[in-house]
N, C-alpha and C. Protein backbone atom coordinates (compact mmCIF):
# COMPACT_ATOMS: atom_id res chain seq x y z
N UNK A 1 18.34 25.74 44.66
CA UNK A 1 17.18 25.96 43.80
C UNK A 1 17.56 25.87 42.32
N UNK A 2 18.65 26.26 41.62
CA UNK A 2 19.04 25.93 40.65
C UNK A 2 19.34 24.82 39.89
N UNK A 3 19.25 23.56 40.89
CA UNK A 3 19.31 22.33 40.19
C UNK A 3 17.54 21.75 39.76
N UNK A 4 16.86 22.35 40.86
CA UNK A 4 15.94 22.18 40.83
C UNK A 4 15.35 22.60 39.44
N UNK A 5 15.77 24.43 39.07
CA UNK A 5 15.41 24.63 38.12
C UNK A 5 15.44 23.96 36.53
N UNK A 6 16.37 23.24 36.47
CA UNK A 6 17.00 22.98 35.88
C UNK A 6 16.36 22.15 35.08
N UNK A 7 15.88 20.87 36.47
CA UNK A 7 15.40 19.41 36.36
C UNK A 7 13.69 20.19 35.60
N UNK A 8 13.07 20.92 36.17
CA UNK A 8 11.76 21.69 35.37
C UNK A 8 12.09 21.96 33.83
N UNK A 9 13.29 22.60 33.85
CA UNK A 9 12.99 22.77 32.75
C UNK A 9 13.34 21.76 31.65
N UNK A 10 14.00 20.69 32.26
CA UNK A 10 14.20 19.96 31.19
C UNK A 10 12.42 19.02 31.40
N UNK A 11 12.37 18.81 32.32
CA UNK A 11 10.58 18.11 32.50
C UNK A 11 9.99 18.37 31.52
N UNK A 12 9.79 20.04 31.29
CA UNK A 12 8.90 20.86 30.44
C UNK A 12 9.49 20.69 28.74
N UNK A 13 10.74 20.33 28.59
CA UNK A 13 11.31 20.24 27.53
C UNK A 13 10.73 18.64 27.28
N UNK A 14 10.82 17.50 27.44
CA UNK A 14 10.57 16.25 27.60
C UNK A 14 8.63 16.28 27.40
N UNK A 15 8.25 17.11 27.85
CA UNK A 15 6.51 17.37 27.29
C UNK A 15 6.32 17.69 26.58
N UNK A 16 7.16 18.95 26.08
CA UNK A 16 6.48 19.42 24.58
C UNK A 16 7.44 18.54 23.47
N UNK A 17 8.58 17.74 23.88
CA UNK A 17 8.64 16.79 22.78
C UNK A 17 7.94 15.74 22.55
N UNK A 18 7.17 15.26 23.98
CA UNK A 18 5.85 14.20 23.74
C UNK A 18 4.90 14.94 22.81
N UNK A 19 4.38 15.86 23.47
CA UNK A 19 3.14 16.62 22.59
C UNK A 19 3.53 16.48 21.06
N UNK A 20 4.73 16.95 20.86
CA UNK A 20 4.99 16.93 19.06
C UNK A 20 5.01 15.78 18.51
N UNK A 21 5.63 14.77 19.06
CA UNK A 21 5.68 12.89 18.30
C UNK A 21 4.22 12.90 18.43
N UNK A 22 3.40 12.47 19.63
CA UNK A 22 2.01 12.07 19.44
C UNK A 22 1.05 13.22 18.11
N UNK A 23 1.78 14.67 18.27
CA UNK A 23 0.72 15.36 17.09
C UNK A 23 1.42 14.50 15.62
N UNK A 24 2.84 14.15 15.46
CA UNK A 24 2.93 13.89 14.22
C UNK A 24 2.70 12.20 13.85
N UNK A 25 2.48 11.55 15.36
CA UNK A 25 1.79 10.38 14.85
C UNK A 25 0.23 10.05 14.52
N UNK A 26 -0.21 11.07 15.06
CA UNK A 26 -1.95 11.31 15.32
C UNK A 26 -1.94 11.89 13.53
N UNK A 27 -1.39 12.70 13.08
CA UNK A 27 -0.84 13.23 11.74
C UNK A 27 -1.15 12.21 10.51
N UNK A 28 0.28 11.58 11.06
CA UNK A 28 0.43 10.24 10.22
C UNK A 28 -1.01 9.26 10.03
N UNK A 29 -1.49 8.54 11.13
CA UNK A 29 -2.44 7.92 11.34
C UNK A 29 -3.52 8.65 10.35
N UNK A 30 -3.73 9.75 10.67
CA UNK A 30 -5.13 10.15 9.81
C UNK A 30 -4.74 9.84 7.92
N UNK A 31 -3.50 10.54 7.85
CA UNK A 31 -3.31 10.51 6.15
C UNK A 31 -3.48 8.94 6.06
N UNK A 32 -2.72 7.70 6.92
CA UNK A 32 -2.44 6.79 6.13
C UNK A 32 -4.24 6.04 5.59
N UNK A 33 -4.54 6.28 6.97
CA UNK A 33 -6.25 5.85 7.01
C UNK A 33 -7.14 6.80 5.72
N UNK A 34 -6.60 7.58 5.51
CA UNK A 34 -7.69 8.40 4.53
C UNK A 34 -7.27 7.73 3.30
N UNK A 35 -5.70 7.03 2.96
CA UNK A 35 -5.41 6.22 1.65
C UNK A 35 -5.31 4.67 1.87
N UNK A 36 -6.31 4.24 2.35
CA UNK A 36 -6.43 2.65 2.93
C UNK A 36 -6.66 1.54 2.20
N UNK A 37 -6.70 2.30 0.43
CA UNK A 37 -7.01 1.73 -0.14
C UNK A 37 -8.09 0.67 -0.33
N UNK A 38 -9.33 1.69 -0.12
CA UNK A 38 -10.54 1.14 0.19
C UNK A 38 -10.96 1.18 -1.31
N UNK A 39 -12.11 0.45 -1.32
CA UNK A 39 -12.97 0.15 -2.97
C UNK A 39 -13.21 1.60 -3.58
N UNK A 40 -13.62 2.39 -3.01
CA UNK A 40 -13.66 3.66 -3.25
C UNK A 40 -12.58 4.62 -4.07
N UNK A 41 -11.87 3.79 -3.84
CA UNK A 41 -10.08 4.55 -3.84
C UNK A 41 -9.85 3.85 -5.58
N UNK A 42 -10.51 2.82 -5.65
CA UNK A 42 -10.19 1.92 -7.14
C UNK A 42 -11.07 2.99 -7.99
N UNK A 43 -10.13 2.81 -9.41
CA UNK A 43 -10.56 3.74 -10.57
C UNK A 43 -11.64 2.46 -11.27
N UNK A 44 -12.61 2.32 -11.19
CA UNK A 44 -13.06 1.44 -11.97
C UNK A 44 -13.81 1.36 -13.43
N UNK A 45 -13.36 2.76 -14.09
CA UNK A 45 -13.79 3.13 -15.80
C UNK A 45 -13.14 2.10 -16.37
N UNK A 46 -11.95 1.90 -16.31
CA UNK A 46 -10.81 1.13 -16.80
C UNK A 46 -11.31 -0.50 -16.64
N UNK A 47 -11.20 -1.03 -17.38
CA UNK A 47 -11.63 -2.43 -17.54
C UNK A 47 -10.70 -3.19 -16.43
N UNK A 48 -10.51 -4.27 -16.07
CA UNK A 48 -9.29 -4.75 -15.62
C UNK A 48 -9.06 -6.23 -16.03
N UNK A 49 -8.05 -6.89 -16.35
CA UNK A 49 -7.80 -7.97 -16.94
C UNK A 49 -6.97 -8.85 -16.11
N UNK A 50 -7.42 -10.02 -15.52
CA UNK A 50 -6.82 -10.63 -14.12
C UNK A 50 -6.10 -11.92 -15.04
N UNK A 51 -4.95 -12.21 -14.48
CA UNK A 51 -4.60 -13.56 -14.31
C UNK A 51 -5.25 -14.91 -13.59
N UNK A 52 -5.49 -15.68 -14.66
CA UNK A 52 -5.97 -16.79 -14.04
C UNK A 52 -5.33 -17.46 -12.56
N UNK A 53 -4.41 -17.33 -12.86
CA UNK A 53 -3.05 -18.43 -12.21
C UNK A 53 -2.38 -17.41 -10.85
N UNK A 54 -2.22 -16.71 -11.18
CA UNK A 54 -1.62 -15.80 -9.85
C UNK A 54 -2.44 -14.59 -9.16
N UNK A 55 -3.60 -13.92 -10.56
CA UNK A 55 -4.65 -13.21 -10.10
C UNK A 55 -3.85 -11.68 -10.10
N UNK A 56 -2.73 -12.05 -10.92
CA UNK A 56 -2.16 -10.00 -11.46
C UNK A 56 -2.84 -9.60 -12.29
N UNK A 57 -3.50 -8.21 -11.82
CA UNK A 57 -4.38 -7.41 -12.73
C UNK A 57 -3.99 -6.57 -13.50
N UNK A 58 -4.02 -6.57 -15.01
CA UNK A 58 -3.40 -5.08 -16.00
C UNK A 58 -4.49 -4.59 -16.29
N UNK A 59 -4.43 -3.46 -17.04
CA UNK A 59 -4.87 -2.65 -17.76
C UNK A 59 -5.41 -2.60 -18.99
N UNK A 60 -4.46 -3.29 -19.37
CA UNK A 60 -5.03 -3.96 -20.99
C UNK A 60 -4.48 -5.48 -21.07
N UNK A 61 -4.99 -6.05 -22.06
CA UNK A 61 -5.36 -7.22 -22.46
C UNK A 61 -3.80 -7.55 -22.64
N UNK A 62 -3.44 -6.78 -23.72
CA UNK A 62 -1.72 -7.11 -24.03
C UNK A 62 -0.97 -7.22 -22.84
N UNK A 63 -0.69 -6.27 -22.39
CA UNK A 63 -0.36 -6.27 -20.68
C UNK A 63 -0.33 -7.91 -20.26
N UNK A 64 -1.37 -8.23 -20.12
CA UNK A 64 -1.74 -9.67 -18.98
C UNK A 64 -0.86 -10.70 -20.27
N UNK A 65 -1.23 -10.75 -21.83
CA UNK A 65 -0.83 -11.68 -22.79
C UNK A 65 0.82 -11.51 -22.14
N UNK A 66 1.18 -10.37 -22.49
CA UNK A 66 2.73 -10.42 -21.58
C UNK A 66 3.09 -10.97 -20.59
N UNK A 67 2.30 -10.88 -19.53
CA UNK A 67 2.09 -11.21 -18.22
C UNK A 67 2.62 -13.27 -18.32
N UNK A 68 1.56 -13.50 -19.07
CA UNK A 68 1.27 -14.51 -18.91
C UNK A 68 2.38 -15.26 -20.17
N UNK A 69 2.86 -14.95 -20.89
CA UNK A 69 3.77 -15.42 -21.77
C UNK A 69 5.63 -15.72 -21.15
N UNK A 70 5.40 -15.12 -20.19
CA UNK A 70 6.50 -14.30 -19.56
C UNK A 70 7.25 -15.18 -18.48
N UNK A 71 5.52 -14.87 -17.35
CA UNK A 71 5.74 -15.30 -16.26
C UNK A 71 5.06 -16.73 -16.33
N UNK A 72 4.24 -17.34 -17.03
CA UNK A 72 3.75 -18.70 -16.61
C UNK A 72 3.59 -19.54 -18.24
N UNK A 73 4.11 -18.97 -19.15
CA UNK A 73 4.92 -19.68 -20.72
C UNK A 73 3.43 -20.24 -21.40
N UNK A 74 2.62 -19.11 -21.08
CA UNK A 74 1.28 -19.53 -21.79
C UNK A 74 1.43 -18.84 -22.85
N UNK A 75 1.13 -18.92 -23.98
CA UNK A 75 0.79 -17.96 -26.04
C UNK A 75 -0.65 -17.60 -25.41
N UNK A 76 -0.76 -16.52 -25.82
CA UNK A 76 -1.94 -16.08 -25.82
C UNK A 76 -3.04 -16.95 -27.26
N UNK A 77 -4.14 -17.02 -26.71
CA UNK A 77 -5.04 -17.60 -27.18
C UNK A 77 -4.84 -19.26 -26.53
N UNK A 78 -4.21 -19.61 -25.78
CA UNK A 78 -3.73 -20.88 -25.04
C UNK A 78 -4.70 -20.39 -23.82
N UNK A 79 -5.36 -21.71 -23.26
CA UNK A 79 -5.94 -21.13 -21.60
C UNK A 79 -5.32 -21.90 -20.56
N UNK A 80 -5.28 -20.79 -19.86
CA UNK A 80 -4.29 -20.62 -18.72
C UNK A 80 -4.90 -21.37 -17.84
N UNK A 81 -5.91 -21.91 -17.83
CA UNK A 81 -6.79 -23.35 -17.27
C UNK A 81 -5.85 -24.79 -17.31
N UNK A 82 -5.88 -24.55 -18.39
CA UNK A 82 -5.27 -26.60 -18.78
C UNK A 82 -3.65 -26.44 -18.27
N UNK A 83 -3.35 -24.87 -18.63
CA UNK A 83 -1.85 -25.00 -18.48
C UNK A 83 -1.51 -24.97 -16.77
N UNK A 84 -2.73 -24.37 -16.17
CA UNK A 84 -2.59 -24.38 -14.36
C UNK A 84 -2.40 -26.21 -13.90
N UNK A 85 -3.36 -26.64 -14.91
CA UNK A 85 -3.65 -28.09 -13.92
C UNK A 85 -2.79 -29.00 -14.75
N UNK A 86 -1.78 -28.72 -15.97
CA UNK A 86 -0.67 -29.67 -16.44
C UNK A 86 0.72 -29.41 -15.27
């Protein structure tokens, strides 16, 4: 009877470590879904200033002039139009 016992209790050990992964994936699942980064989730007071050419969004205007001086060798006041299709 003692091996028997044994094999139970490890059974019973092997369940309540299921029970705990599924509570901390059931856990997980809810937080990641509640930050899904839905439209809702966007701050939209803040203006936003997109790249023509790759479509990276800043914050401010300077930001993107950087952006775009940087990463695709446009001067600001240059449009990032003529310089996409040269």
């Amino acid at each position: 009877k003692t091996p028997n016992c044994g094999a139970n209790g490890a059974s019973e050990q092997v369940q309540k470590e299921e029970v705990e992964l599924q509570t901390l994936l059931t856990n997980s699942q809810e937080s990641h879904n509640s930050h899904d980064g839905s439209e809702e989730d966007v701050d939209t007071s803040e203006p936003m200033y997109g790249c023509d050419i790759c479509g990276a969004a800043y914050t401010m205007e300077t930001l993107l002039q950087n952006h775009q001086l940087r990463d695709h060798n446009i001067r600001p006041g240059e449009s990032a139009i003529v310089k996409k299709k040269a």
